[in-house]
N, C-alpha and C. Protein backbone atom coordinates (compact mmCIF):
# COMPACT_ATOMS: atom_id res chain seq x y z
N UNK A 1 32.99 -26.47 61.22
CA UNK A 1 33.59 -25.86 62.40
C UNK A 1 34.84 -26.62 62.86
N UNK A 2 35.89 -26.04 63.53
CA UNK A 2 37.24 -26.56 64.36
C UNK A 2 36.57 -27.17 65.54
N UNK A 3 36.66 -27.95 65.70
CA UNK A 3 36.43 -29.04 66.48
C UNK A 3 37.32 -29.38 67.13
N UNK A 4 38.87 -29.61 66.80
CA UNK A 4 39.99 -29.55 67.97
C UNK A 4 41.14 -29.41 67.30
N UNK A 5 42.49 -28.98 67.70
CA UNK A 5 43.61 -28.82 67.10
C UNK A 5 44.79 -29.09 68.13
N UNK A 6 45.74 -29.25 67.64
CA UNK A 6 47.01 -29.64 68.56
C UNK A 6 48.35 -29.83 67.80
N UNK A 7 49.34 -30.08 67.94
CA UNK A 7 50.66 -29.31 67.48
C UNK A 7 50.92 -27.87 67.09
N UNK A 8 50.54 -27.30 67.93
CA UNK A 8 50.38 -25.53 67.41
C UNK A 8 49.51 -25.20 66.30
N UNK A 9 48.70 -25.89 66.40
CA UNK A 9 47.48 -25.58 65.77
C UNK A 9 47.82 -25.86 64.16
N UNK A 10 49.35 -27.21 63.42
CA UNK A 10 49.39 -27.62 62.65
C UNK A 10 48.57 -29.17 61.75
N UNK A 11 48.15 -29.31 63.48
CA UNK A 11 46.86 -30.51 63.53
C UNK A 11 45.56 -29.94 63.53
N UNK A 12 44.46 -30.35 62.92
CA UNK A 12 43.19 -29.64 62.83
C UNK A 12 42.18 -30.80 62.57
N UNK A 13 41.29 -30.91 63.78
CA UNK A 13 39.83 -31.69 63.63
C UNK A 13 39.46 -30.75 63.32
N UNK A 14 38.49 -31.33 61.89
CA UNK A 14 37.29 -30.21 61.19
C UNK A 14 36.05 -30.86 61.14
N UNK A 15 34.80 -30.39 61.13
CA UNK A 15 33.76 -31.33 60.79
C UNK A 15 33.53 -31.81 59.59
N UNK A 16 32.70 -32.84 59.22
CA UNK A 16 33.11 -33.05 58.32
C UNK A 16 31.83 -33.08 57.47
N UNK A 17 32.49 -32.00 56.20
CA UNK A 17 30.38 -31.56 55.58
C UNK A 17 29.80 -32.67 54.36
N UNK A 18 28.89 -33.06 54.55
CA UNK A 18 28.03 -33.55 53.92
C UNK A 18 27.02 -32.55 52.83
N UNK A 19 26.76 -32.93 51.65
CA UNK A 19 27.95 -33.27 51.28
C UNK A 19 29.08 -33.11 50.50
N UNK A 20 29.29 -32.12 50.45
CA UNK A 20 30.41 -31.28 50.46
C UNK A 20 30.65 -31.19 48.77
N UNK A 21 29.81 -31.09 48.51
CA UNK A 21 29.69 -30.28 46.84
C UNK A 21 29.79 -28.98 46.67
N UNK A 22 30.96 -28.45 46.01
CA UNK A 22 30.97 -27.02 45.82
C UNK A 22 30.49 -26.44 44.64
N UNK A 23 30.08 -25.07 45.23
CA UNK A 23 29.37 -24.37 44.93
C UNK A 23 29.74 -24.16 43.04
N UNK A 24 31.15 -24.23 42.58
CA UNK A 24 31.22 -24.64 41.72
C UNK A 24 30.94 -25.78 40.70
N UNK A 25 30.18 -26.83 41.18
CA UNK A 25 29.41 -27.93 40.76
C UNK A 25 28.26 -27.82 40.92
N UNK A 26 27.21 -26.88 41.41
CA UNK A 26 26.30 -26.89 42.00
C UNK A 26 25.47 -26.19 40.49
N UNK A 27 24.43 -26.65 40.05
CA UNK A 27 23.55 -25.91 38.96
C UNK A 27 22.57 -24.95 39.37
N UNK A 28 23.72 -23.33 39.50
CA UNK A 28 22.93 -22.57 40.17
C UNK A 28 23.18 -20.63 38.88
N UNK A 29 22.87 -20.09 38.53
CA UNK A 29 22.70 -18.53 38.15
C UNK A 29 23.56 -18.55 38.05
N UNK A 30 24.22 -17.00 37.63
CA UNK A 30 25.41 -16.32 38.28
C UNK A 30 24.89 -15.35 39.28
N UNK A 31 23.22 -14.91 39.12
CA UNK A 31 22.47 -13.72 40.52
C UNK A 31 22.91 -15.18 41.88
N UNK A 32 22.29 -16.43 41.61
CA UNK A 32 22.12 -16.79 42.60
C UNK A 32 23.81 -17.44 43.43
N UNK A 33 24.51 -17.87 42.34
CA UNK A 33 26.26 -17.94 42.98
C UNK A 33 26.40 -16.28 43.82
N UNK A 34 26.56 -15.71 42.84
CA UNK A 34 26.50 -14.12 44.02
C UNK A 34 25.86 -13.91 45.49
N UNK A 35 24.74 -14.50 45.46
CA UNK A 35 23.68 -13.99 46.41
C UNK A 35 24.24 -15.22 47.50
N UNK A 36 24.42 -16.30 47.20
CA UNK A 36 25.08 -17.50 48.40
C UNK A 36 26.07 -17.14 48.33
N UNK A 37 27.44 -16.54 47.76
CA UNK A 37 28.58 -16.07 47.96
C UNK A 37 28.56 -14.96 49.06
N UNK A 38 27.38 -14.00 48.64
CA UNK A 38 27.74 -12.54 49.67
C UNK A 38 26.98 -12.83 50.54
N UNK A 39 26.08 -14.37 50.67
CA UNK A 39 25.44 -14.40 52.45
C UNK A 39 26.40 -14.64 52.99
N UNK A 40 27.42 -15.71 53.00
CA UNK A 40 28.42 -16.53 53.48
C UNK A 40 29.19 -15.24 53.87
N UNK A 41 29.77 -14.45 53.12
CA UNK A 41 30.58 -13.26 53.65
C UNK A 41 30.14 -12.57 54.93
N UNK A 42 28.77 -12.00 54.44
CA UNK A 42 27.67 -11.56 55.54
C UNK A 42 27.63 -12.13 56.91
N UNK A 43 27.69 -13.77 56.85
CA UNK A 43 28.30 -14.49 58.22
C UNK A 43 29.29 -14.93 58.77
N UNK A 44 30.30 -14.90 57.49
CA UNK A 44 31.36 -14.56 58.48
C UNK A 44 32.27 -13.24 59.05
N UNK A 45 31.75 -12.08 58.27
CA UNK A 45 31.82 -11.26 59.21
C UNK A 45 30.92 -10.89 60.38
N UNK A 46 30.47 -11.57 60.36
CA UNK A 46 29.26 -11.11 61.76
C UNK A 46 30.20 -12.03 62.69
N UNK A 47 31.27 -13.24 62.57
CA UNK A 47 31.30 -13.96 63.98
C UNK A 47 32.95 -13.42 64.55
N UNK A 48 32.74 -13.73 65.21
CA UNK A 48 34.05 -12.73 66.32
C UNK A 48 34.87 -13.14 66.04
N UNK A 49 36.45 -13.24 65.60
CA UNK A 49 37.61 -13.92 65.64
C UNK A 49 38.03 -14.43 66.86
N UNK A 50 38.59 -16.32 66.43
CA UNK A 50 39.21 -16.58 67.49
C UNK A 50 40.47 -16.01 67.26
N UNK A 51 40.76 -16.06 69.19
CA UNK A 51 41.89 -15.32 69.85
C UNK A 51 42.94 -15.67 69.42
N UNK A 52 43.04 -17.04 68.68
CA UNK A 52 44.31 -17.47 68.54
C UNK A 52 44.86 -17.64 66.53
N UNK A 53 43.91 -16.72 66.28
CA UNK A 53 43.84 -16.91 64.47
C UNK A 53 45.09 -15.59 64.22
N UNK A 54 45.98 -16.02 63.75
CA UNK A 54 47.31 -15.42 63.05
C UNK A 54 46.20 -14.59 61.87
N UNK A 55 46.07 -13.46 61.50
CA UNK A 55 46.02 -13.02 60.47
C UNK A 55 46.40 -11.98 59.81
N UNK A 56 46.56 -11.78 58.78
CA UNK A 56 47.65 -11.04 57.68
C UNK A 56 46.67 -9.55 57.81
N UNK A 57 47.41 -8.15 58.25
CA UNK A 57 46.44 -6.81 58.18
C UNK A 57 46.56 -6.63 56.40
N UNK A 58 45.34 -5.72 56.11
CA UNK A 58 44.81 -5.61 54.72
C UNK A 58 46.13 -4.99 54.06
N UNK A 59 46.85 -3.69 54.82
CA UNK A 59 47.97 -3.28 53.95
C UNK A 59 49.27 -4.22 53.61
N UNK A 60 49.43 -4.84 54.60
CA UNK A 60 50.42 -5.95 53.87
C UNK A 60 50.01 -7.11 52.55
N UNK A 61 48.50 -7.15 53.05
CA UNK A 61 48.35 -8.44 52.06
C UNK A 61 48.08 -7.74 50.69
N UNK A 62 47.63 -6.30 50.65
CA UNK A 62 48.02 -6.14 49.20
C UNK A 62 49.38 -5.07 48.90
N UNK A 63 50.40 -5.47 49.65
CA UNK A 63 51.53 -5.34 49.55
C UNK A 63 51.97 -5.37 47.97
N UNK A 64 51.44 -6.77 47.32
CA UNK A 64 52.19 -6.91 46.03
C UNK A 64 51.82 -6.17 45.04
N UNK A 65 50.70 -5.79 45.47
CA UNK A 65 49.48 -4.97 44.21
C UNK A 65 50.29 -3.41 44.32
N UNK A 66 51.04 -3.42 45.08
CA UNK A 66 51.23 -1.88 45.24
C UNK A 66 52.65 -1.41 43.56
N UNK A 67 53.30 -2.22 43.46
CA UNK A 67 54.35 -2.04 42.75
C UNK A 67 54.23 -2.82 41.31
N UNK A 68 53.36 -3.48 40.83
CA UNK A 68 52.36 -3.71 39.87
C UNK A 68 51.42 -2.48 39.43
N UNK A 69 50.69 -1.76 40.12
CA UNK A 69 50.17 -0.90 40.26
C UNK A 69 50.68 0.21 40.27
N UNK A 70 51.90 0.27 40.21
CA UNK A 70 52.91 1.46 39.89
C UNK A 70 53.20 2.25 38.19
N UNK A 71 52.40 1.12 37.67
CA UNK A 71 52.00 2.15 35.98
C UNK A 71 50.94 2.47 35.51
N UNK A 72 49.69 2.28 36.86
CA UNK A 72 48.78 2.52 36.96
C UNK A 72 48.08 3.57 38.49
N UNK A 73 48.42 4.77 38.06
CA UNK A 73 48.89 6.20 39.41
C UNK A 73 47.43 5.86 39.97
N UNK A 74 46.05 6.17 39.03
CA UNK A 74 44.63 6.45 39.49
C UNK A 74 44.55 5.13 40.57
N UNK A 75 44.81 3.62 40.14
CA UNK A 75 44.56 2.52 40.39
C UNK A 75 45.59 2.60 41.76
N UNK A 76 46.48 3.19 41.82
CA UNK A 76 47.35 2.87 43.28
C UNK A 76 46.66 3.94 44.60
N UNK A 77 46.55 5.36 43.81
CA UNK A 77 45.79 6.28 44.46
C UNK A 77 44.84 5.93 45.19
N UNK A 78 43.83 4.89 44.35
CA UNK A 78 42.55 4.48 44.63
C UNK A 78 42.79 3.57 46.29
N UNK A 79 43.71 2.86 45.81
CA UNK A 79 43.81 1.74 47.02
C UNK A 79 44.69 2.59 47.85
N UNK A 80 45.55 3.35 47.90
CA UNK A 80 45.28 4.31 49.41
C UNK A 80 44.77 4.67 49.50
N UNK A 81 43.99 5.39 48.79
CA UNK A 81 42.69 5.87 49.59
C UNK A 81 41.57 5.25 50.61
N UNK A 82 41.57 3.14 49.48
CA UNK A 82 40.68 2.77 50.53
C UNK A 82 41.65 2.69 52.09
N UNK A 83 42.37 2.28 51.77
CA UNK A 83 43.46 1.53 52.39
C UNK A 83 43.48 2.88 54.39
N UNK A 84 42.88 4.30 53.49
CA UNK A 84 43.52 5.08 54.20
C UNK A 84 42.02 5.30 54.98
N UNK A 85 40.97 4.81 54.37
CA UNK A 85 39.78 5.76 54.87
C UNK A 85 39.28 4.92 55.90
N UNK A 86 38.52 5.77 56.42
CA UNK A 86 37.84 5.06 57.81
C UNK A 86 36.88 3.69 57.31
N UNK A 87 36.95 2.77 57.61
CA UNK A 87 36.40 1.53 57.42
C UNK A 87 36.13 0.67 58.50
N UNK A 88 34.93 -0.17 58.19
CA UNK A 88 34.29 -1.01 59.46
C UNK A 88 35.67 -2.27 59.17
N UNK A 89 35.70 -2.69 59.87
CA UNK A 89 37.04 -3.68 59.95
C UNK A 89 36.60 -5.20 60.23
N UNK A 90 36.95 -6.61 59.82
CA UNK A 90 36.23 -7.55 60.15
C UNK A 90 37.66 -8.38 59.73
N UNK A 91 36.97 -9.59 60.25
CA UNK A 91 37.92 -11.42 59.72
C UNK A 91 37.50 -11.26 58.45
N UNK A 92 38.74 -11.17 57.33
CA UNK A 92 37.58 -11.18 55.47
C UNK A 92 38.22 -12.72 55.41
N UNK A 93 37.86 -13.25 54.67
CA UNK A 93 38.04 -14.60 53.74
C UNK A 93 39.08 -14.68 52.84
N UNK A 94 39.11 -13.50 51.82
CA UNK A 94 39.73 -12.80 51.35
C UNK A 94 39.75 -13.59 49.64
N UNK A 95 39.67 -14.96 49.64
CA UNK A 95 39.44 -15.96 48.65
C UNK A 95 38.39 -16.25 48.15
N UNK A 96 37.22 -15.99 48.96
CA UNK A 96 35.60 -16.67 48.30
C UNK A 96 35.11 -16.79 47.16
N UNK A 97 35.09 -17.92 46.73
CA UNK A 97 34.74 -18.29 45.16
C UNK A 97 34.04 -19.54 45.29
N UNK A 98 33.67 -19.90 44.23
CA UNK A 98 32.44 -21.04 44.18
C UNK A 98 33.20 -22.51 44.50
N UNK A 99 34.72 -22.38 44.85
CA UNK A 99 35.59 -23.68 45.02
C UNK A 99 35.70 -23.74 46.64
N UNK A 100 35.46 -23.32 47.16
CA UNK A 100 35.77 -22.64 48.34
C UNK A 100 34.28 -22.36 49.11
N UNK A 101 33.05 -22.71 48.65
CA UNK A 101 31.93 -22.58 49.13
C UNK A 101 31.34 -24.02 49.46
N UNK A 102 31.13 -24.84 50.10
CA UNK A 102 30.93 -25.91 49.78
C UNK A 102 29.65 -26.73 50.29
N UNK A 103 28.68 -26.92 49.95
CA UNK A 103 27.05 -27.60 50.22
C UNK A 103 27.37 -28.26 51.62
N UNK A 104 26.57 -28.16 52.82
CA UNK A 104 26.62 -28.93 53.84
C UNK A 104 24.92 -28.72 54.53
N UNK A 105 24.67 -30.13 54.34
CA UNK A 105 23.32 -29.92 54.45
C UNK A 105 22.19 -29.37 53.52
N UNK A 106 21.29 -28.31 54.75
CA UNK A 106 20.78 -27.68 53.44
C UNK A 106 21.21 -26.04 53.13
N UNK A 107 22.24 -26.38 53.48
CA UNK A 107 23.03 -24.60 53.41
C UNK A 107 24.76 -24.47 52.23
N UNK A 108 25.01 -23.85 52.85
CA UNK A 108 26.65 -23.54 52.24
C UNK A 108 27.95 -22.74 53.35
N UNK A 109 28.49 -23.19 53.59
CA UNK A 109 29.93 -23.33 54.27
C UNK A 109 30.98 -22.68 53.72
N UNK A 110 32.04 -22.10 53.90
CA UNK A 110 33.62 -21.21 53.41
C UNK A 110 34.59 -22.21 54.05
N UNK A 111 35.40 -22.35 53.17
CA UNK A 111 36.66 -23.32 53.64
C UNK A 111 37.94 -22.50 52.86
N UNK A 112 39.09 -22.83 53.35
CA UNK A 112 40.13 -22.39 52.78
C UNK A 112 40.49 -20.86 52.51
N UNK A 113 40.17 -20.08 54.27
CA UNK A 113 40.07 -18.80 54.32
C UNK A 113 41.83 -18.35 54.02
N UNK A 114 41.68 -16.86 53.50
CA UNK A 114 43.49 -16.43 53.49
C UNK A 114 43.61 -15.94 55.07
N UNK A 115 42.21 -15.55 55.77
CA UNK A 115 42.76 -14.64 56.96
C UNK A 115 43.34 -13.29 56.56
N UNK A 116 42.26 -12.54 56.41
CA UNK A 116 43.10 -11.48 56.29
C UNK A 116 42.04 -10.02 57.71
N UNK A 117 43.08 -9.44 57.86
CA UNK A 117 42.10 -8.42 58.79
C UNK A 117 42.28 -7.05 58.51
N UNK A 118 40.67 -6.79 58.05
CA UNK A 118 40.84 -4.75 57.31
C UNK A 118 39.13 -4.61 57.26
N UNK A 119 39.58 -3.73 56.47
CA UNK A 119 37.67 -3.39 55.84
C UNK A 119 36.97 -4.31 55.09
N UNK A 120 35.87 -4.48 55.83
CA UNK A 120 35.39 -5.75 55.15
C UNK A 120 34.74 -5.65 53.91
N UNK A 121 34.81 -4.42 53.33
CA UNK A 121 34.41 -4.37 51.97
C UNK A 121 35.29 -4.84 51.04
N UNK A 122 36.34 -5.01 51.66
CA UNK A 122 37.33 -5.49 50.46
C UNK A 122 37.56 -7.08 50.56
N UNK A 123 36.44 -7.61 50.97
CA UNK A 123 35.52 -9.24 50.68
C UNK A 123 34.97 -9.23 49.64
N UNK A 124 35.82 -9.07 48.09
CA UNK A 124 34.93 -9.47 46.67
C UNK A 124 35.56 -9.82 46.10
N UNK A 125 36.27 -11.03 46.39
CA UNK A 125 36.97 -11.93 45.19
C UNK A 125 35.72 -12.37 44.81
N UNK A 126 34.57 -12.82 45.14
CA UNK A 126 33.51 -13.08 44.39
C UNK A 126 33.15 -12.86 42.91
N UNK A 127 33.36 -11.39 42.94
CA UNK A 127 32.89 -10.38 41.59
C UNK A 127 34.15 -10.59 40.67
N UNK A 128 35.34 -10.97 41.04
CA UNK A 128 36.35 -11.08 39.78
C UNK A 128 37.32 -12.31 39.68
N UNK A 129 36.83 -13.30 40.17
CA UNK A 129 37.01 -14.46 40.43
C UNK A 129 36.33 -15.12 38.67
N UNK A 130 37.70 -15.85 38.06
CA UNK A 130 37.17 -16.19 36.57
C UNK A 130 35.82 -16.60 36.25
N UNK A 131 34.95 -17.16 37.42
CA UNK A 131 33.74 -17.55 36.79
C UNK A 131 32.81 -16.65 37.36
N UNK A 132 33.18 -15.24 37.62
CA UNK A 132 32.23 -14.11 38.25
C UNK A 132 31.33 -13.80 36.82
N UNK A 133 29.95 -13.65 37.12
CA UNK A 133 29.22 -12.87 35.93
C UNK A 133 29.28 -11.66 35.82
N UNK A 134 30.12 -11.16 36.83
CA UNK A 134 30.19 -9.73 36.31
C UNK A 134 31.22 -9.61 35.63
N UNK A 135 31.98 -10.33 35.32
CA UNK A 135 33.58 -9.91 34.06
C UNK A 135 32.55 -9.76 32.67
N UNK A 136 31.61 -10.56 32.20
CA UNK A 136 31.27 -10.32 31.39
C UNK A 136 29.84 -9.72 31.16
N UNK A 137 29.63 -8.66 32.09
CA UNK A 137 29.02 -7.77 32.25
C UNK A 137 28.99 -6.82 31.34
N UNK A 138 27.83 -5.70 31.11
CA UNK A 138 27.99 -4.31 30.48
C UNK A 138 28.37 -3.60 31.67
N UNK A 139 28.80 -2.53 31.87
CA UNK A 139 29.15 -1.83 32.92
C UNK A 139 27.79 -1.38 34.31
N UNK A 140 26.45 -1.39 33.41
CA UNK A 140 25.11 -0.85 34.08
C UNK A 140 25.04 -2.14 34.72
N UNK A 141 24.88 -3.22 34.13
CA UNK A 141 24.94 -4.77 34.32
C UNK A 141 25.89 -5.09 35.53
N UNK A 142 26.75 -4.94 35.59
CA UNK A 142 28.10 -5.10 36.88
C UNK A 142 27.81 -4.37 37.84
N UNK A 143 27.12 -3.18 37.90
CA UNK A 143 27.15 -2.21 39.32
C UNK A 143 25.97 -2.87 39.45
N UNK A 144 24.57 -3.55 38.67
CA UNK A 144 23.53 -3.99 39.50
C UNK A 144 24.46 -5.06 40.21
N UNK A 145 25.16 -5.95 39.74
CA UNK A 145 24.93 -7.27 40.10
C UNK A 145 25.93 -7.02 41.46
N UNK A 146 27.15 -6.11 41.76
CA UNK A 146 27.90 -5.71 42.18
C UNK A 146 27.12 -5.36 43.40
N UNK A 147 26.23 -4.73 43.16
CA UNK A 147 25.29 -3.94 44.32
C UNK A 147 24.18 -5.16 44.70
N UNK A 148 23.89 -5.93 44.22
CA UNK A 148 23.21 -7.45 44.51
C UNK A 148 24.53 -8.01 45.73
N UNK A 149 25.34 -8.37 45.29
CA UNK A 149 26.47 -9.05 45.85
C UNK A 149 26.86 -8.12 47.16
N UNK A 150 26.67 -7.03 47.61
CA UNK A 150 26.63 -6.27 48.33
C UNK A 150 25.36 -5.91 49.47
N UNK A 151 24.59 -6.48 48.78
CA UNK A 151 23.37 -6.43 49.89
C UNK A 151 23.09 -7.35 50.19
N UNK A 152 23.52 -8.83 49.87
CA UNK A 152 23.78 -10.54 50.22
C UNK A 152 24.24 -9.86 51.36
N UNK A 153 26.16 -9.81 51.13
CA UNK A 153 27.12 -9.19 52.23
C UNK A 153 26.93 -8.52 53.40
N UNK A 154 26.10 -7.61 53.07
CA UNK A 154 25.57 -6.53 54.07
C UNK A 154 26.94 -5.24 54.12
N UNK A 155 27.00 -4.92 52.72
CA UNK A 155 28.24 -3.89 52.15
C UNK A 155 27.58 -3.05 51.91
N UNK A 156 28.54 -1.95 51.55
CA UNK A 156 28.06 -0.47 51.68
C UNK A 156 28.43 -0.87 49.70
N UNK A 157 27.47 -0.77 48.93
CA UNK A 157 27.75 -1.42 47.41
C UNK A 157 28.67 0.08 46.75
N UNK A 158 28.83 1.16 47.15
CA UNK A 158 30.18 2.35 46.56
C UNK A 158 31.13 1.74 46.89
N UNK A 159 31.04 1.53 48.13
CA UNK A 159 32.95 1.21 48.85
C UNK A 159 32.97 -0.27 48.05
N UNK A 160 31.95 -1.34 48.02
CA UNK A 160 32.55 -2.36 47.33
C UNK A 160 32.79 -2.34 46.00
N UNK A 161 32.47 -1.62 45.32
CA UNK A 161 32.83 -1.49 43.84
C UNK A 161 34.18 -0.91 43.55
N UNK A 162 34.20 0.53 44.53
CA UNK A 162 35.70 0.81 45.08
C UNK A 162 36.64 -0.26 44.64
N UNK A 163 36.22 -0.99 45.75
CA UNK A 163 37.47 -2.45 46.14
C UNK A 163 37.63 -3.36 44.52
N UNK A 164 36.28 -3.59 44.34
CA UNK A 164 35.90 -4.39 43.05
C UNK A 164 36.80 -3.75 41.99
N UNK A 165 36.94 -2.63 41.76
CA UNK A 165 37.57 -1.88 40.59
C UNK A 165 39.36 -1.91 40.72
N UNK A 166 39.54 -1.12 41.89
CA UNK A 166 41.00 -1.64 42.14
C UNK A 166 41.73 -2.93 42.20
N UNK A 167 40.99 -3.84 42.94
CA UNK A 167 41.63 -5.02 42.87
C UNK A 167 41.70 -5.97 41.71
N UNK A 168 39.93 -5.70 40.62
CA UNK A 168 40.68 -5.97 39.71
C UNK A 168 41.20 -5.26 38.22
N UNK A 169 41.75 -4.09 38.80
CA UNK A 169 43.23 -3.43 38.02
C UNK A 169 44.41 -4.27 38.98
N UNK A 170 44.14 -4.53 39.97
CA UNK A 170 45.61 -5.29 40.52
C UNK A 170 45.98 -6.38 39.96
N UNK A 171 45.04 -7.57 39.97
CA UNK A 171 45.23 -8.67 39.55
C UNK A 171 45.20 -8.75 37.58
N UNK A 172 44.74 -8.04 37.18
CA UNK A 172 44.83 -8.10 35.79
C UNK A 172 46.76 -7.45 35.59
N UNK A 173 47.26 -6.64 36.69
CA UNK A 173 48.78 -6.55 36.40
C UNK A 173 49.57 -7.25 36.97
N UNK A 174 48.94 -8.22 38.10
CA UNK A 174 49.44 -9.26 38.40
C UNK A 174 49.96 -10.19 37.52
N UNK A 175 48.84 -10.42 36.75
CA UNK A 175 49.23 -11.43 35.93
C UNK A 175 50.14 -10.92 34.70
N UNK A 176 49.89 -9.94 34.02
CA UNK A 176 50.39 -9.17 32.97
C UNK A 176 51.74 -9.35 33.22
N UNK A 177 52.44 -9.17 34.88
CA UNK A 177 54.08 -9.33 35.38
C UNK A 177 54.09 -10.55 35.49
N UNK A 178 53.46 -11.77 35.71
CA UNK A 178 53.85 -12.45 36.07
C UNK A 178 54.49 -13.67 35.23
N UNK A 179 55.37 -14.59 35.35
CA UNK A 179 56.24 -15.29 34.26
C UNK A 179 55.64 -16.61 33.55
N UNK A 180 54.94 -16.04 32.30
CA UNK A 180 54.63 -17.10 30.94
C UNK A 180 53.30 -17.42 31.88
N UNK A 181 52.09 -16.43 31.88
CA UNK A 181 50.79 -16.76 32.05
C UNK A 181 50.35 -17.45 30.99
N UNK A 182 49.28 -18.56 31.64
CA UNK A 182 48.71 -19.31 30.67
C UNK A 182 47.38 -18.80 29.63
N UNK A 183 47.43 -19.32 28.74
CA UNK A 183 46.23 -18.34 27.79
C UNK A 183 44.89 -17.74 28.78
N UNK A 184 44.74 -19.04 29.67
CA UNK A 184 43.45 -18.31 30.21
C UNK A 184 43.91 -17.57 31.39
N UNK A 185 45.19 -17.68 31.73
CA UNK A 185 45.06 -16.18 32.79
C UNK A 185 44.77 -15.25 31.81
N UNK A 186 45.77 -14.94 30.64
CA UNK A 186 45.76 -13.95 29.73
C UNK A 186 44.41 -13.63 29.60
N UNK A 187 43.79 -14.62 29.00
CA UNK A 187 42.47 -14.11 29.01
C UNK A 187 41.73 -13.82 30.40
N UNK A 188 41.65 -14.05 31.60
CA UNK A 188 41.18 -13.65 32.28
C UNK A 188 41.95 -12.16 32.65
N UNK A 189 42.82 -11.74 32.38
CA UNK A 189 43.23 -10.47 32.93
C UNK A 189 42.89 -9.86 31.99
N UNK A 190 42.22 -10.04 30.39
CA UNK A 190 42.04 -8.93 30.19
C UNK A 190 40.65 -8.83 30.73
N UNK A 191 39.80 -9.52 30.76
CA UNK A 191 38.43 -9.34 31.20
C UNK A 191 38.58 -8.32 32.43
N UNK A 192 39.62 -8.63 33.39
CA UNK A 192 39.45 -7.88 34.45
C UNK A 192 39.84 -6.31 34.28
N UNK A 193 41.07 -6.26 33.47
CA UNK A 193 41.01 -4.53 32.71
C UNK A 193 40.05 -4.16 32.12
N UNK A 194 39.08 -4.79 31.46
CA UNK A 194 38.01 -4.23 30.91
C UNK A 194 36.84 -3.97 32.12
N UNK A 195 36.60 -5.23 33.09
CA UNK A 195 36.24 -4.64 34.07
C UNK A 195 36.44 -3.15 34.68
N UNK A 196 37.48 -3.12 35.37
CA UNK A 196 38.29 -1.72 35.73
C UNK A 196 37.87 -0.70 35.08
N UNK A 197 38.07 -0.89 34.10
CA UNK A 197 37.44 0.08 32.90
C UNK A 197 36.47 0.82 33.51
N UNK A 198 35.46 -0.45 32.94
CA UNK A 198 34.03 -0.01 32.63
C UNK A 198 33.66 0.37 34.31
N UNK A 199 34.13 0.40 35.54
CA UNK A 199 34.22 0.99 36.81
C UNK A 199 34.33 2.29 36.90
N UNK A 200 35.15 2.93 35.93
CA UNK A 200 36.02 3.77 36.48
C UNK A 200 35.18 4.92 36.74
């Protein structure tokens, strides 16, 4: 928790977690990384935003995905559509991955939020995040685990697969544009088109 801040909120007392092993070091599943990934989501959308948190609305922050996504019509369609439909709205994280989860006590903690504010179904960097078990999923395999990761959350598991499928067709053309990816982005973007895929 923030504990105190000062220079415009460029100074930050944080507590400080014990002991702070992340979830990526931790010898745990890929059901059970999921299932502590989508509680953590689950609580932090349940707590109210403070008044004074700057955060980025959902259509700007996937601003970049939009023109990447421009040689892909179904995949842009898709995200106006979420973009357009009525949705429960929350503080998302927008980052959550097993680096970013971190042991305190006898629980688990989120650090290093993007701040972003929209539908909170579109809280699943979890599911396509390089060490997600669902990239290397069968497709039957990914909507269980997808729909696991969704009832951690307390998600509606259609609309998150929705999100799950578009975003990663976004980020697999993210990288595809982006200048001299390293083998394992390469390889991670294609996993995520094959993902997409096997969504569609």
């Amino acid at each position: 928790p923030l504990l105190g801040m000062r220079d415009a909120g460029l100074t930050l007392l944080l507590e400080r977690l014990e002991p702070g092993r992340p979830l990526d070091a931790a010898a745990v599943d890929g059901a059970k990384r999921l299932q502590i990934l989508g509680s953590l989501v689950a609580r932090l959308h349940a707590l109210s935003p403070p008044v004074n948190v700057a955060a980025t609305g959902l259509a700007d922050y996937c601003l970049p995905w939009r023109a990447v996504l421009a040689e892909d019509p179904a995949a842009l369609a898709e995200l106006d559509a979420l973009l357009a439909g009525p949705a429960e709205e929350a503080l998302l994280h927008g980052d959550l991955h097993g680096g970013n989860a971190l042991e305190h006590g006898t629980g688990w903690v989120a650090i290093d939020p993007h701040a972003v504010w929209g539908d909170r179904h579109a809280d699943i960097w979890a599911l396509i995040d390089p060490r997600s078990p669902v990239l290397d999923s069968d497709p039957e395999a990914a909507i269980s685990a997808i729909a696991a990761y969704a009832a951690a959350a307390n998600l509606d598991p259609v609309r998150a697969r929705r999100w799950v499928r578009t975003r990663a067709a976004a980020e697999a053309a993210l990288i595809a544009h982006g200048e001299r990816p390293s083998a394992d982005e390469r390889a991670w973007g294609a996993r995520l088109r094959d993902l997409a895929a096997a969504l569609a």
